[in-house]
PDB file of N, CA and C in Angstrom:
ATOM      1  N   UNK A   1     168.965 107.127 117.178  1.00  0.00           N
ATOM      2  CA  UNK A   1     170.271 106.517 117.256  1.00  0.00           C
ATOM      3  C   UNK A   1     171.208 107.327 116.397  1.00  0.00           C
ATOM      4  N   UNK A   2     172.543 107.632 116.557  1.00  0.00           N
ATOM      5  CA  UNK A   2     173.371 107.652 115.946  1.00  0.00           C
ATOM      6  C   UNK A   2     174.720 107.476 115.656  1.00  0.00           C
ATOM      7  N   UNK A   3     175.127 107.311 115.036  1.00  0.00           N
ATOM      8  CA  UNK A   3     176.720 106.594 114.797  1.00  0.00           C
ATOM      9  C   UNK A   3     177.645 107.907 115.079  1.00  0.00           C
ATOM     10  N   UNK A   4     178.723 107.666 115.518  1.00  0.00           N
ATOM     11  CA  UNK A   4     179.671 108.731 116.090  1.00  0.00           C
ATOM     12  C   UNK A   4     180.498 109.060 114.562  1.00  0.00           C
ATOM     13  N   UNK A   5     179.598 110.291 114.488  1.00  0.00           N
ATOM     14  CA  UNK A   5     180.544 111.090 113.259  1.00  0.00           C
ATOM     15  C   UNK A   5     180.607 112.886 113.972  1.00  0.00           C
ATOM     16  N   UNK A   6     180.728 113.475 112.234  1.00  0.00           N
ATOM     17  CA  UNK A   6     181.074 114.723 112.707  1.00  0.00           C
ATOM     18  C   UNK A   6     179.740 115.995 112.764  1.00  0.00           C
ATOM     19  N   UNK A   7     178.391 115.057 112.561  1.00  0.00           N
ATOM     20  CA  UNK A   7     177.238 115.410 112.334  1.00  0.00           C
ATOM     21  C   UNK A   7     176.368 115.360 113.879  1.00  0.00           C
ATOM     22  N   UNK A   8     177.705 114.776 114.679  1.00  0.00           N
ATOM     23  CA  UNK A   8     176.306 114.772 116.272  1.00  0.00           C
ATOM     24  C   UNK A   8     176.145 116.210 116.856  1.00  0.00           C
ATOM     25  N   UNK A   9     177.151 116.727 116.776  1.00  0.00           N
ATOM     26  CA  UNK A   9     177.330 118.622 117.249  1.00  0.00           C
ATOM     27  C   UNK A   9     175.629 119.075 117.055  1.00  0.00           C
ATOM     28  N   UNK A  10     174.855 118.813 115.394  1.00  0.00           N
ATOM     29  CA  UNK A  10     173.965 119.260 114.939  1.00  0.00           C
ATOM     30  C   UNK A  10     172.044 118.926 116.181  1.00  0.00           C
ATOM     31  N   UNK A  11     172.834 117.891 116.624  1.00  0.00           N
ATOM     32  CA  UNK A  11     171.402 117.256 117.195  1.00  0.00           C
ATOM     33  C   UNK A  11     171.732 117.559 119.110  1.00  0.00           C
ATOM     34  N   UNK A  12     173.038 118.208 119.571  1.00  0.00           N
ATOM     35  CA  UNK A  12     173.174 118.065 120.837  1.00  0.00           C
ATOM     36  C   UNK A  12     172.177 119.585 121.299  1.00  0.00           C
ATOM     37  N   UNK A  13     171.685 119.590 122.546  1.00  0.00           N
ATOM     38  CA  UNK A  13     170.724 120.326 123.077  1.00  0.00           C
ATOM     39  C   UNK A  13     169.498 120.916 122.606  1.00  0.00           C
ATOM     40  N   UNK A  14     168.955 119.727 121.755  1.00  0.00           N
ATOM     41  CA  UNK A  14     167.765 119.819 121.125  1.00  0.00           C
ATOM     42  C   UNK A  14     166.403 119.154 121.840  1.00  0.00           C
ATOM     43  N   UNK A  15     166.699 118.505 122.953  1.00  0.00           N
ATOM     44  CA  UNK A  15     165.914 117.317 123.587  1.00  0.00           C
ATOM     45  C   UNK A  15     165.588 116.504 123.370  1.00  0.00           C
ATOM     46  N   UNK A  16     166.668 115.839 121.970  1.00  0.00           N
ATOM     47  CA  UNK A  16     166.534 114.614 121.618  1.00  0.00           C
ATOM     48  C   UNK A  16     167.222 113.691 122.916  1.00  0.00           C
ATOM     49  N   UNK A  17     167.151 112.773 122.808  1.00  0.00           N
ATOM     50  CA  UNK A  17     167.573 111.532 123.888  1.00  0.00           C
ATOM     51  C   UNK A  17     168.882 110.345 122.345  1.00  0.00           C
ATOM     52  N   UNK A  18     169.725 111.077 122.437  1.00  0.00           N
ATOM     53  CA  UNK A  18     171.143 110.348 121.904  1.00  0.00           C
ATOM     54  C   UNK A  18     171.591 109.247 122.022  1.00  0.00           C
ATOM     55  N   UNK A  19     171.655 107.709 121.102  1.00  0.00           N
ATOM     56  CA  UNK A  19     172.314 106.884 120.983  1.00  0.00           C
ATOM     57  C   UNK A  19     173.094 106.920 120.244  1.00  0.00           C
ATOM     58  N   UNK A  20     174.544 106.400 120.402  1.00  0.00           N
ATOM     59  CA  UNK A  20     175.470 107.110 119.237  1.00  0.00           C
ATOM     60  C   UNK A  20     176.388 105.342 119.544  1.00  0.00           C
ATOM     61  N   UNK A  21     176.168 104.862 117.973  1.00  0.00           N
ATOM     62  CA  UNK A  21     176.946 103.802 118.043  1.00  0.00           C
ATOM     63  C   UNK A  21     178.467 103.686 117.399  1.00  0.00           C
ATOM     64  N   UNK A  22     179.224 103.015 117.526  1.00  0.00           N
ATOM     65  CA  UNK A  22     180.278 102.770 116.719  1.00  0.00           C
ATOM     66  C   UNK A  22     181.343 101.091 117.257  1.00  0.00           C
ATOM     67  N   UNK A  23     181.753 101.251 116.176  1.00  0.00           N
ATOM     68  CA  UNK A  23     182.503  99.694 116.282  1.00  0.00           C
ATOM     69  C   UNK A  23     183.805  99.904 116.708  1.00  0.00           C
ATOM     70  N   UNK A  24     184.721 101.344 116.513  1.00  0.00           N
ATOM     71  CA  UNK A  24     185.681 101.575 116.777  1.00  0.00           C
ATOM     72  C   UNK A  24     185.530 101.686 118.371  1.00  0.00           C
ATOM     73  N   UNK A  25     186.492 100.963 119.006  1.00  0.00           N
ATOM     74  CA  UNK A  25     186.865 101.540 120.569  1.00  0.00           C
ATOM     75  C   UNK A  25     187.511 103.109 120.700  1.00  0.00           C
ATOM     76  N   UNK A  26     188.450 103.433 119.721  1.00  0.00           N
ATOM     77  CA  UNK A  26     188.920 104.741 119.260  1.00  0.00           C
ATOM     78  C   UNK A  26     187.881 105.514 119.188  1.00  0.00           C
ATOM     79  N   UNK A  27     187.195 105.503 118.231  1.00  0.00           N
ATOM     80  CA  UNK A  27     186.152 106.615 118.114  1.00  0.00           C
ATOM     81  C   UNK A  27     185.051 106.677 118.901  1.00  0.00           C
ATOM     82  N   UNK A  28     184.595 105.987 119.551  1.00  0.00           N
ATOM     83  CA  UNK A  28     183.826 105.662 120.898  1.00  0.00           C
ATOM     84  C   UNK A  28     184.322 106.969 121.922  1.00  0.00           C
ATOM     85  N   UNK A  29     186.341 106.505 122.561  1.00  0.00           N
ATOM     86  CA  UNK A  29     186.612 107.256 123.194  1.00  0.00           C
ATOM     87  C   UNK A  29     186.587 108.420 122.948  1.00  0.00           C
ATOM     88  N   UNK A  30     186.907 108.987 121.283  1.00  0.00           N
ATOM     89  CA  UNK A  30     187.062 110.289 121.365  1.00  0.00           C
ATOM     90  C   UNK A  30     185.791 110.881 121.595  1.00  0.00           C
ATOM     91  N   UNK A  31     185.065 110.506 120.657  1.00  0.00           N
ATOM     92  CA  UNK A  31     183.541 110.743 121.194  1.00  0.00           C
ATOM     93  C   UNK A  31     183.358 111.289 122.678  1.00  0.00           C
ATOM     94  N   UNK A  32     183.456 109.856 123.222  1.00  0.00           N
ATOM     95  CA  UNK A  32     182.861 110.728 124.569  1.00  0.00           C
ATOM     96  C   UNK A  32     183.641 111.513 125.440  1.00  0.00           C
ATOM     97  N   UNK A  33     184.854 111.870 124.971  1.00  0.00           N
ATOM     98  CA  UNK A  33     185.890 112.720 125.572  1.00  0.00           C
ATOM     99  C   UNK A  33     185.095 114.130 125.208  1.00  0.00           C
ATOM    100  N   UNK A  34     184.980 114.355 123.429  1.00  0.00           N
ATOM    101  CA  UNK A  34     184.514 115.526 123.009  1.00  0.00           C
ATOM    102  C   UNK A  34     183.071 115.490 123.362  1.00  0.00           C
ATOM    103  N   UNK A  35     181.960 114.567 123.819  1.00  0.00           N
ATOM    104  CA  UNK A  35     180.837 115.103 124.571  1.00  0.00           C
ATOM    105  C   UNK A  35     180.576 114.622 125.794  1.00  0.00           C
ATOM    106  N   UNK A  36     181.383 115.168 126.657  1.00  0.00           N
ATOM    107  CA  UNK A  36     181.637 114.240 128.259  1.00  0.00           C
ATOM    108  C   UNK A  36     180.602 114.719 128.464  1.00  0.00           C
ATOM    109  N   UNK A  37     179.857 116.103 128.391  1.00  0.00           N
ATOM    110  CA  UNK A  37     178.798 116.978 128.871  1.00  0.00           C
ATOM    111  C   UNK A  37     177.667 116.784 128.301  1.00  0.00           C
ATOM    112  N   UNK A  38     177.031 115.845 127.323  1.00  0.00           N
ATOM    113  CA  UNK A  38     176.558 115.791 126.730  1.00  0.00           C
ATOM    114  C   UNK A  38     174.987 114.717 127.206  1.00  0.00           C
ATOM    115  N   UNK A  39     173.844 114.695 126.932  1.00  0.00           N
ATOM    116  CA  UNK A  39     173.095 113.470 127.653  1.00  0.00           C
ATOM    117  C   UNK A  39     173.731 112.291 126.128  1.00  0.00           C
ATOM    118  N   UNK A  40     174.382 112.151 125.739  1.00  0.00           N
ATOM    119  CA  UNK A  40     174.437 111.126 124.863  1.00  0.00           C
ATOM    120  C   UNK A  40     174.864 109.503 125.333  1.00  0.00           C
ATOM    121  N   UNK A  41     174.550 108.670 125.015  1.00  0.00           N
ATOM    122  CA  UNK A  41     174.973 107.428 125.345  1.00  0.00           C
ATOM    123  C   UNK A  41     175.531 106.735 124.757  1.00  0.00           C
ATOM    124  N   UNK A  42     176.600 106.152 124.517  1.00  0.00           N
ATOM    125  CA  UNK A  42     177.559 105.541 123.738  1.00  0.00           C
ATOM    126  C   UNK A  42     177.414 104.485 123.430  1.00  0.00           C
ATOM    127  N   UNK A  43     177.836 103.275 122.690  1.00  0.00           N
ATOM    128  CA  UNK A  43     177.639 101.965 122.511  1.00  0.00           C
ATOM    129  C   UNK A  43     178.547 101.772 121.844  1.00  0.00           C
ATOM    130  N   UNK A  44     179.412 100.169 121.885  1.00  0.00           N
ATOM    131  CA  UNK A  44     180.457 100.006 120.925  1.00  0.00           C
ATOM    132  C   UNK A  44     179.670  98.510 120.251  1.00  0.00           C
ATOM    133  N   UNK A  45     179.136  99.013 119.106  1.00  0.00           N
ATOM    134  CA  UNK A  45     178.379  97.942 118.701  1.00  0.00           C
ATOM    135  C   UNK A  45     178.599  97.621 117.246  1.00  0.00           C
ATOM    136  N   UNK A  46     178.464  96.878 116.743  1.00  0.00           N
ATOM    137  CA  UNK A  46     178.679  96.713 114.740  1.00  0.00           C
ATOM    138  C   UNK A  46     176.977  96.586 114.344  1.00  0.00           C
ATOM    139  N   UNK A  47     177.199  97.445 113.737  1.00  0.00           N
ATOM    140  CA  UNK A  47     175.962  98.252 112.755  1.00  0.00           C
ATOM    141  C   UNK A  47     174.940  96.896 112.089  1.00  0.00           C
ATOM    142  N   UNK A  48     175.887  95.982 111.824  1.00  0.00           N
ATOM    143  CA  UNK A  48     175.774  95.068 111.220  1.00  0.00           C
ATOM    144  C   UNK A  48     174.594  93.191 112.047  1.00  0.00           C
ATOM    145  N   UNK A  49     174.973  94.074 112.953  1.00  0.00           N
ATOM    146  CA  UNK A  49     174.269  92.961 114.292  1.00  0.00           C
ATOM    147  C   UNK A  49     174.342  93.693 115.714  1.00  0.00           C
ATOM    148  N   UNK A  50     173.272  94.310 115.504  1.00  0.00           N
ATOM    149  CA  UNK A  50     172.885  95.593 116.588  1.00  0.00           C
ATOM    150  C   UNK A  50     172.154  94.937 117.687  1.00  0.00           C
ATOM    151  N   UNK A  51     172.403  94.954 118.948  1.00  0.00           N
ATOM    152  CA  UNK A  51     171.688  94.743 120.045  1.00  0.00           C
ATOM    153  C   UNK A  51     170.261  95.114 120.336  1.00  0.00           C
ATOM    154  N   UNK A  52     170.027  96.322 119.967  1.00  0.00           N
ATOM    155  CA  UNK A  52     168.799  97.342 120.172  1.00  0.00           C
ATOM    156  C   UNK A  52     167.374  96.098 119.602  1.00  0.00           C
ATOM    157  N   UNK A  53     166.127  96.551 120.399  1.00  0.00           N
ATOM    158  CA  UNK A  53     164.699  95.939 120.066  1.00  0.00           C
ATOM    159  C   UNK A  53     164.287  97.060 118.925  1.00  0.00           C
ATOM    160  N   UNK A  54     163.409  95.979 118.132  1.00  0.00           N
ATOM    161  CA  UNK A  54     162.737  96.697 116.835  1.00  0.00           C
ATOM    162  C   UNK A  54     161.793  97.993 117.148  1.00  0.00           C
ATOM    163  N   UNK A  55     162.207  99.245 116.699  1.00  0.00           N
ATOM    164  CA  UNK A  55     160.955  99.912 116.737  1.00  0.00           C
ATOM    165  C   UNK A  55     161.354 100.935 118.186  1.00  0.00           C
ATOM    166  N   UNK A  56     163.350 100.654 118.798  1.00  0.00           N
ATOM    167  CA  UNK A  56     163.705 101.190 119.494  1.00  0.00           C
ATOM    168  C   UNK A  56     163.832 103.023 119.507  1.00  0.00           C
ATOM    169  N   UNK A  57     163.509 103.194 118.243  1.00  0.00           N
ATOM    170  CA  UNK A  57     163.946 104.589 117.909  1.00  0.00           C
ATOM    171  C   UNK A  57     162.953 105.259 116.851  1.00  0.00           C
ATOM    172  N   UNK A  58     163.009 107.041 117.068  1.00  0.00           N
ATOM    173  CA  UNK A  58     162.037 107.313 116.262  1.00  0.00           C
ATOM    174  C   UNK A  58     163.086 107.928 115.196  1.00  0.00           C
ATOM    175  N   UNK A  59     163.740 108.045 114.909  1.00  0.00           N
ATOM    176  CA  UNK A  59     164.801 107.968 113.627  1.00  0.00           C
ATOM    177  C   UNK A  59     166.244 107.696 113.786  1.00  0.00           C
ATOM    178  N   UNK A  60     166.676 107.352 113.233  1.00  0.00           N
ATOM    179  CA  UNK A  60     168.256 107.058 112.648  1.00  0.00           C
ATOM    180  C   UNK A  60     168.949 107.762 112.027  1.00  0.00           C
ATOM    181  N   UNK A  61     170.000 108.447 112.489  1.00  0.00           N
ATOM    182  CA  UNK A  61     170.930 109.347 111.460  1.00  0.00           C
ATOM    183  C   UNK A  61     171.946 108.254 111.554  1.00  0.00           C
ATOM    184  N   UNK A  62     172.520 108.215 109.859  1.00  0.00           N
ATOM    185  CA  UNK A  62     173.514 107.248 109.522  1.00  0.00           C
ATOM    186  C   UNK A  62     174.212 107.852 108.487  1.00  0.00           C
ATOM    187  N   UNK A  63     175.100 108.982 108.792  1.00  0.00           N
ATOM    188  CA  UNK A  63     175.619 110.255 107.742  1.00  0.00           C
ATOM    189  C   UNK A  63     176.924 108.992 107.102  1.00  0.00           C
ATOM    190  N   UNK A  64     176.302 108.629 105.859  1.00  0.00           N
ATOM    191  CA  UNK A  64     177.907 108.253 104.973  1.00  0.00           C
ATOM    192  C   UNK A  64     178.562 106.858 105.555  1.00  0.00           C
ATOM    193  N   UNK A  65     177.198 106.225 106.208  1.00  0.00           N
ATOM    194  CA  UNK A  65     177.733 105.065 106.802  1.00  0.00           C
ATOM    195  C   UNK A  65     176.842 103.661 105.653  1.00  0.00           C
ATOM    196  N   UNK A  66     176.176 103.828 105.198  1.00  0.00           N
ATOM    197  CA  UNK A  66     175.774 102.809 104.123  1.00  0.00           C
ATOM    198  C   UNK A  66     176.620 102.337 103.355  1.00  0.00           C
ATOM    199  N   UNK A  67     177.629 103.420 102.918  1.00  0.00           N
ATOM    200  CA  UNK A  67     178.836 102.567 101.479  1.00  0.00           C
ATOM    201  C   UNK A  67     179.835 101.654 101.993  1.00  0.00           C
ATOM    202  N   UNK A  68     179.981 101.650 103.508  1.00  0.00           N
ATOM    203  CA  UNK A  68     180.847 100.573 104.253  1.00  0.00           C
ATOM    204  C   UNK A  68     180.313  99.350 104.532  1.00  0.00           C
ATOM    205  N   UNK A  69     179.337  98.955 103.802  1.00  0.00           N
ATOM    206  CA  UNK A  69     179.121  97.869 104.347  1.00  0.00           C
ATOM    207  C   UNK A  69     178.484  97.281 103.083  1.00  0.00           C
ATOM    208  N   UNK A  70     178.724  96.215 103.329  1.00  0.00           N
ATOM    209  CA  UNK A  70     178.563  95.183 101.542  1.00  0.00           C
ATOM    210  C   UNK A  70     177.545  94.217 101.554  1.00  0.00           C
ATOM    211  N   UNK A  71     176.508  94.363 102.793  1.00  0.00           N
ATOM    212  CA  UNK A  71     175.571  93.567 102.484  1.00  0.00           C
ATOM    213  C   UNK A  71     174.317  94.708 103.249  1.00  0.00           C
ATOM    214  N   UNK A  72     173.887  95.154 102.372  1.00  0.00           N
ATOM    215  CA  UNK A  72     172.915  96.597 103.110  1.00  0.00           C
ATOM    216  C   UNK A  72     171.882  95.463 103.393  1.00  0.00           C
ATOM    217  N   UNK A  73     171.171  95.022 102.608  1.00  0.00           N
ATOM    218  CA  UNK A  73     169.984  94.107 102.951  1.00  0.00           C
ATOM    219  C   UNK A  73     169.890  93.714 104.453  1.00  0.00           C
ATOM    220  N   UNK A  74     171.116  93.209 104.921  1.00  0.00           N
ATOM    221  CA  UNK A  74     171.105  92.511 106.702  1.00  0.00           C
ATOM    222  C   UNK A  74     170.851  94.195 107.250  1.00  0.00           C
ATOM    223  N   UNK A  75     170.979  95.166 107.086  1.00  0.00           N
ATOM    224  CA  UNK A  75     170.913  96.478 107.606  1.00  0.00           C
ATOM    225  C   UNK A  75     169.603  97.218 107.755  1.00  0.00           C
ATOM    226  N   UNK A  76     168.998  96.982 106.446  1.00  0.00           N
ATOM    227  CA  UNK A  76     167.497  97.623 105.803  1.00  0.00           C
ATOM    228  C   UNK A  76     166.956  96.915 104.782  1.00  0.00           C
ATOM    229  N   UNK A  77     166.407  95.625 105.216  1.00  0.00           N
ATOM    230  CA  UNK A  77     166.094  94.823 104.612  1.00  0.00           C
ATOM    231  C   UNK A  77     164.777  95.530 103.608  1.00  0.00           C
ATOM    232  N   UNK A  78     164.395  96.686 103.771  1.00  0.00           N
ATOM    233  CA  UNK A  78     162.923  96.756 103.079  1.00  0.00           C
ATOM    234  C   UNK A  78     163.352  97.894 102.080  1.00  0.00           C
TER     235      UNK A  78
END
């Protein structure tokens, strides 16, 4: 999974399989404007109460997205 920052460039045509979340409708669009070409899949979701099943992913990039949010525990409880 990952959240739409300026760190997805790093993981595109690697044969990873791309989830890229965000809460902004804005940054969603630009996103997928700047990777129309991309296999990535978008989601406009809050980090905070995520749709996804446990155990959906084999890692998480979350570049600089932990200090926004004031209750990490509901996030990464362990």
């Amino acid at each position: 999974m990952y959240w739409c920052s300026a760190d997805l460039p790093f993981f595109l045509n690697r044969g990873y399989e791309i989830t890229a979340v965000d809460y902004s409708t804005e940054v969603l669009n630009t996103a997928k404007e700047k990777y129309s070409d991309s296999s990535v899949t978008f989601y406009k979701m809050d980090a905070q109460n995520m749709e996804f099943h446990d155990y959906s992913f084999d890692f998480i990039v979350a570049s600089l997205i932990l200090s926004m949010f004031p209750i990490l525990k509901k996030i990464c409880p362990r």
